[in-house]
N, C-alpha and C. Protein backbone atom coordinates (compact mmCIF):
# COMPACT_ATOMS: atom_id res chain seq x y z
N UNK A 1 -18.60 -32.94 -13.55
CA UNK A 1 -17.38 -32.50 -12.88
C UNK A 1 -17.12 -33.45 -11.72
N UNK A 2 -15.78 -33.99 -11.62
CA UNK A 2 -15.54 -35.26 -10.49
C UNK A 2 -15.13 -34.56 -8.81
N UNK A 3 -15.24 -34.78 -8.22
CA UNK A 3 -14.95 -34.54 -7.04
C UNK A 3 -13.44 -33.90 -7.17
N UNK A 4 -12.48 -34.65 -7.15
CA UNK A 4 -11.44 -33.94 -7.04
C UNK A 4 -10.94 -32.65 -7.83
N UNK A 5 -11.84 -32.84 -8.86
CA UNK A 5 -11.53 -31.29 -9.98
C UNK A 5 -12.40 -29.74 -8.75
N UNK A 6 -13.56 -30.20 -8.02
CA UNK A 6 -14.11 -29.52 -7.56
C UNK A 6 -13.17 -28.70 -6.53
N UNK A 7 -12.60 -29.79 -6.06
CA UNK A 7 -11.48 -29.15 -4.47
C UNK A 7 -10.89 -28.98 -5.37
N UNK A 8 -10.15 -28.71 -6.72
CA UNK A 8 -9.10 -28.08 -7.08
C UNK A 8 -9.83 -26.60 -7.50
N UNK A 9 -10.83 -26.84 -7.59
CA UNK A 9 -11.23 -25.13 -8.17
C UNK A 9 -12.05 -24.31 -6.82
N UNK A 10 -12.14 -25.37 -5.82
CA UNK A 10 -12.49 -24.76 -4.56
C UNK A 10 -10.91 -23.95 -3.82
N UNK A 11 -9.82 -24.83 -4.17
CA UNK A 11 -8.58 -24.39 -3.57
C UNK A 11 -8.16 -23.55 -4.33
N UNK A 12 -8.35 -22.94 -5.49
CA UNK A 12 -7.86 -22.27 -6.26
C UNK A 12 -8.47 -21.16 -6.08
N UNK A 13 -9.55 -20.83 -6.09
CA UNK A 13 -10.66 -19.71 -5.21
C UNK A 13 -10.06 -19.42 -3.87
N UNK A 14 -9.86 -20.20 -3.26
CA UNK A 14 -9.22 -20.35 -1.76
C UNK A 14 -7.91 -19.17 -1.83
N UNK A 15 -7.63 -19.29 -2.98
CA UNK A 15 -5.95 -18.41 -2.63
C UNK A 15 -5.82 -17.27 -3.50
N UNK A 16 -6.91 -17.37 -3.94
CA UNK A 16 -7.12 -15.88 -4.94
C UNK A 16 -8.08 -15.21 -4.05
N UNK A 17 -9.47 -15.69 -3.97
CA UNK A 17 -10.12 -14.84 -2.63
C UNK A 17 -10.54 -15.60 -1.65
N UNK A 18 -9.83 -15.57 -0.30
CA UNK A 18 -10.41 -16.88 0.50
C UNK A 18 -11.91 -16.75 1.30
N UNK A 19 -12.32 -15.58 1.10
CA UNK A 19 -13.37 -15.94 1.65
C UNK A 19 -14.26 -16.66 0.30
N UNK A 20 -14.08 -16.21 -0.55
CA UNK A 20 -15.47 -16.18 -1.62
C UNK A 20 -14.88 -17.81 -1.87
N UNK A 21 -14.15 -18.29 -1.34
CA UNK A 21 -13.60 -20.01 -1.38
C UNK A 21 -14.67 -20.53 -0.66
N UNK A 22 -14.64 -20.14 0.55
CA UNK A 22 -14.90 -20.59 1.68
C UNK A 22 -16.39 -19.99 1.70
N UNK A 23 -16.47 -19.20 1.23
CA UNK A 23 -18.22 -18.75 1.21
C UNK A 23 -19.03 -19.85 0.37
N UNK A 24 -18.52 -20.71 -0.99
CA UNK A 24 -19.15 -21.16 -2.17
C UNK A 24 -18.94 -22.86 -1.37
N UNK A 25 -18.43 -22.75 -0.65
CA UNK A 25 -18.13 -23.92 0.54
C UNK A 25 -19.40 -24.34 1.56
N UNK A 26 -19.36 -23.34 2.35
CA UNK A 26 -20.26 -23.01 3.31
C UNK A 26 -21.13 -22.51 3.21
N UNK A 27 -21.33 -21.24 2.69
CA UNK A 27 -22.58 -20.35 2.76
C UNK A 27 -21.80 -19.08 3.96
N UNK A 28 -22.83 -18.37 3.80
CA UNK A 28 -22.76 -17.18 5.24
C UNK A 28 -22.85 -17.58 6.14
N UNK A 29 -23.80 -18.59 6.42
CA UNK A 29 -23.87 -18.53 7.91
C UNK A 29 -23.41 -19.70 8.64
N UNK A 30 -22.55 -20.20 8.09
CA UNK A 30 -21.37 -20.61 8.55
C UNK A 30 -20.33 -19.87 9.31
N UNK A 31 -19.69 -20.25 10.44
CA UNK A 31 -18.55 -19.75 11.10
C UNK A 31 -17.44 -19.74 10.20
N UNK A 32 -17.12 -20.80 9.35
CA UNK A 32 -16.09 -20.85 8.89
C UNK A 32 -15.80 -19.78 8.29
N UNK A 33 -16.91 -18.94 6.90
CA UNK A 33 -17.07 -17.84 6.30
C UNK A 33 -16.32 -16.99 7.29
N UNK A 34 -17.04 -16.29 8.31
CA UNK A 34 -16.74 -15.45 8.91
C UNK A 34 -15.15 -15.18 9.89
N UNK A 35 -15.25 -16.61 10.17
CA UNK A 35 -13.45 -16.06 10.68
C UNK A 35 -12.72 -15.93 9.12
N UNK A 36 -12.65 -16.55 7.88
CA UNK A 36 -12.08 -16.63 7.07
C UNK A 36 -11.95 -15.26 6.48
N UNK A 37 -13.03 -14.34 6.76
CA UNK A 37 -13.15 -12.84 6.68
C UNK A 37 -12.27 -12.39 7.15
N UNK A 38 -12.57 -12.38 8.49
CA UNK A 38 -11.79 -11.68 9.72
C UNK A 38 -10.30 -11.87 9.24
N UNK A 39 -9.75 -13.28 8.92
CA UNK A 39 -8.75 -13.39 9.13
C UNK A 39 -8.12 -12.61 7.75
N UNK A 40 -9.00 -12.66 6.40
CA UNK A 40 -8.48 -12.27 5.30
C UNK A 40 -8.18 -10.27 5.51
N UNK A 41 -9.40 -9.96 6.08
CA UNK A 41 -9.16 -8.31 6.56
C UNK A 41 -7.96 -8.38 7.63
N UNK A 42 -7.33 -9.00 8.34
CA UNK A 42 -6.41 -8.82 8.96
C UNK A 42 -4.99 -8.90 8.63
N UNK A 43 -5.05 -9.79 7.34
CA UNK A 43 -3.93 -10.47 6.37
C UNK A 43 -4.47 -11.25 5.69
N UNK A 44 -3.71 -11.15 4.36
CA UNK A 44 -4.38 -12.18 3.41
C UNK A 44 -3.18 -13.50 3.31
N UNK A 45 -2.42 -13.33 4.00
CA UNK A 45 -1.98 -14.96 3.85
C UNK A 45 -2.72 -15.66 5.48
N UNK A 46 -2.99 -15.14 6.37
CA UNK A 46 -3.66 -15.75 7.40
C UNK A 46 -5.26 -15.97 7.01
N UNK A 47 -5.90 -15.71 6.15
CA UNK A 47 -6.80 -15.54 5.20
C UNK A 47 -6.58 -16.90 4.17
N UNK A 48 -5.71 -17.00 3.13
CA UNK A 48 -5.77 -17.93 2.40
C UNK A 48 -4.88 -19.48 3.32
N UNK A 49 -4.55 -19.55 3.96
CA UNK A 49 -4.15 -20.60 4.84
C UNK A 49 -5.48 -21.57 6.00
N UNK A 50 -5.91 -20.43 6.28
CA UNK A 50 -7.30 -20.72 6.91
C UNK A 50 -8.24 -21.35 5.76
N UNK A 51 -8.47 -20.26 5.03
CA UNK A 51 -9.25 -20.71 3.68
C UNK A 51 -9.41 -22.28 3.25
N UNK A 52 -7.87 -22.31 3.30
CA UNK A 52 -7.21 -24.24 2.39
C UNK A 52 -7.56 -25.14 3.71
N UNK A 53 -7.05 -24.52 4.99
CA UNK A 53 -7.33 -25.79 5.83
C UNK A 53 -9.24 -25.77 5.57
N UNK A 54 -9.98 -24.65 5.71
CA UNK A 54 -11.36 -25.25 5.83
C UNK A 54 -11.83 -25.89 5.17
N UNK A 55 -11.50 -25.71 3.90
CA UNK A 55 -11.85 -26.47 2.48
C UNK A 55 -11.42 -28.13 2.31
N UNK A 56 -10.32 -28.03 2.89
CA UNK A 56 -9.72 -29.42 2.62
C UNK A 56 -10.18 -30.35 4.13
N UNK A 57 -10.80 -29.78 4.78
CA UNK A 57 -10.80 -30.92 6.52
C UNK A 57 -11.69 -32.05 6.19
């Protein structure tokens, strides 16, 4: 699997569930995980926006 197919199925995770994007990214104990939580329980488009920027930086 090439790199760029990966960020496409990392971003695609990203906007269906952004944490579990951003979890298979990072791990738990990562910060990123955890605001990406926060932000998805608060709203899920402030959730999948966060998600894409962490994935893609």
């Amino acid at each position: 699997m090439s790199e760029g197919t990966a960020n496409c199925v990392d971003i695609l995770l990203a906007i269906l569930l952004p944490p579990l994007g951003v979890f298979l990214k990072f791990g738990c104990h990562q910060v990123e995980f955890w605001i990406c939580l926060v932000l998805t329980l608060f709203g899920y488009i402030p959730g999948i926006i966060y998600a894409i920027y962490a994935i893609t930086k």
